[in-house]
Protein backbone atom coordinates (compact mmCIF):
# COMPACT_ATOMS: atom_id res chain seq x y z
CA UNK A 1 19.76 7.35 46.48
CA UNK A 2 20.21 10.68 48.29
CA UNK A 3 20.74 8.81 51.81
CA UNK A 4 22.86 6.59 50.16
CA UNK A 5 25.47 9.61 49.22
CA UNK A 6 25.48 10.52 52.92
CA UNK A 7 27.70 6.86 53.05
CA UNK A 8 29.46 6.91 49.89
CA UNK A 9 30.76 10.31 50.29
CA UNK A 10 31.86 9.72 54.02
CA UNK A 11 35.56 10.85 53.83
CA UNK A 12 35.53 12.62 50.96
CA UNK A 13 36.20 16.46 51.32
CA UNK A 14 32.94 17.94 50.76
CA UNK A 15 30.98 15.28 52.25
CA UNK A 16 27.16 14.89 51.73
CA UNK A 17 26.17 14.79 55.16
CA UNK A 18 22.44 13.63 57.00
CA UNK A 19 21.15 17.33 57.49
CA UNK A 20 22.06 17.47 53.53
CA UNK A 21 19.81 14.51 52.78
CA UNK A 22 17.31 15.47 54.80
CA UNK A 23 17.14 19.31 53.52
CA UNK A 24 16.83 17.58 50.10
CA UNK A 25 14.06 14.65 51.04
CA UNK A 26 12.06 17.80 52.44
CA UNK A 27 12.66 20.09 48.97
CA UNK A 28 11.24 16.72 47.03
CA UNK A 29 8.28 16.52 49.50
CA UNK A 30 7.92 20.47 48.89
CA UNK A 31 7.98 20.43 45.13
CA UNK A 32 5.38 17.40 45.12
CA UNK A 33 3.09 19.28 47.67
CA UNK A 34 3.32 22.60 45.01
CA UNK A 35 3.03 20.41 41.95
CA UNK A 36 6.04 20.86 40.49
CA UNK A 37 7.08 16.84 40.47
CA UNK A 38 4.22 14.58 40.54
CA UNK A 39 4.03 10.84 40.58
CA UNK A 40 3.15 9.06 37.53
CA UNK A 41 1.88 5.54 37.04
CA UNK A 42 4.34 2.77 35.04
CA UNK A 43 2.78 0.41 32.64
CA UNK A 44 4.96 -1.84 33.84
CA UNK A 45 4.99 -4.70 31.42
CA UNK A 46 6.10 -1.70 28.71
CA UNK A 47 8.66 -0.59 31.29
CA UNK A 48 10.00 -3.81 31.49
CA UNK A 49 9.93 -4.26 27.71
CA UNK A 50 12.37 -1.03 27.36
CA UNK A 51 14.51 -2.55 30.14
CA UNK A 52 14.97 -5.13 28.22
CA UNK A 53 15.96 -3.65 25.37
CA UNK A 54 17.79 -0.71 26.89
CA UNK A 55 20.26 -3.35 28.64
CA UNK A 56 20.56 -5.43 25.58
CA UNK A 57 22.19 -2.25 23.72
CA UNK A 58 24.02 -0.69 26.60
CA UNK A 59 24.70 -3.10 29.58
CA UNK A 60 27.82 -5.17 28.14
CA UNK A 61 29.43 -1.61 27.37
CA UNK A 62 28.54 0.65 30.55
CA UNK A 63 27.93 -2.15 33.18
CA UNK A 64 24.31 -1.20 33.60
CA UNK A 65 22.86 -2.52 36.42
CA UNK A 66 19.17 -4.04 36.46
CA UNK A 67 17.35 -1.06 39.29
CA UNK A 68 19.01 1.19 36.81
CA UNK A 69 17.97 -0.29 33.81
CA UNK A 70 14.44 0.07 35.63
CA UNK A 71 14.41 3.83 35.92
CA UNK A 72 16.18 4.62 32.45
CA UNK A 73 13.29 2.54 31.19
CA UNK A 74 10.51 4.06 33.05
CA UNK A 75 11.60 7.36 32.13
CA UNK A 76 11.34 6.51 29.05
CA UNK A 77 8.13 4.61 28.70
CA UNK A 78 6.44 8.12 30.29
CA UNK A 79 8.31 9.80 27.80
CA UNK A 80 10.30 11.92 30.45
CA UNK A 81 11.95 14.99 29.08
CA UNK A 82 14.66 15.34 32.12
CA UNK A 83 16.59 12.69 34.09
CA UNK A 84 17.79 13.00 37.79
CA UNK A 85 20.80 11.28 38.89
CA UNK A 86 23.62 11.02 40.84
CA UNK A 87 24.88 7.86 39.59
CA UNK A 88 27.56 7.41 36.99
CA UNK A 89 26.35 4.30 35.63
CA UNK A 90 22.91 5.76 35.28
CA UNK A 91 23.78 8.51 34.25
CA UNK A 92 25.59 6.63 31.14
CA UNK A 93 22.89 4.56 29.80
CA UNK A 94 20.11 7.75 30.14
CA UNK A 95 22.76 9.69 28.18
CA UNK A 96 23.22 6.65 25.58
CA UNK A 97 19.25 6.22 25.02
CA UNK A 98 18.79 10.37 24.68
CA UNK A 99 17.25 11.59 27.69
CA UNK A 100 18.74 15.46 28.88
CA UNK A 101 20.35 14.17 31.89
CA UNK A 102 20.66 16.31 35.24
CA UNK A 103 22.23 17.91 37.72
């Protein structure tokens, strides 16, 4: 998602630009190395089960799409307490199912 604003803010007038993406990809693989994010494993066929019912409540109303559905549902099958996003969409449906959405 983070090289993907480098090309949807192209034009825009505080652009998002490679050196941006790359400063951040580097912070992530910092804060992993320190422990302060750390990967979790899914139980996927719960995951899949709260994507299910995630979309069935919120996808006809905030255009949900599935990837998204995905990671509002994983976050909340691991019982996630915050929710990084920079997607609109995304940012709806983790809103609409209670998790403290950020930045």
């Amino acid at each position: 998602m983070i090289r993907q604003l480098v090309f949807r803010t192209k034009g825009e007038r505080d652009p998002i630009t490679d050196s941006d993406a790359q400063a951040a990809l580097s912070q992530i693989d910092e804060d992993i190395g320190s422990g302060k994010l750390f990967e979790q494993p899914l139980p996927w066929s719960e995951v899949m089960m709260a994507s299910e019912r995630i979309g069935k409540a919120h996808t006809s109303a905030l255009g949900v799409r599935g990837l998204d559905l995905l990671n509002v549902a994983a976050a909340v099958t691991i019982k996630s307490r915050v929710f990084l996003t920079f997607d609109n969409r995304q940012r709806a449906v983790a809103q609409a199912v209670g998790l403290q959405v950020k930045p």
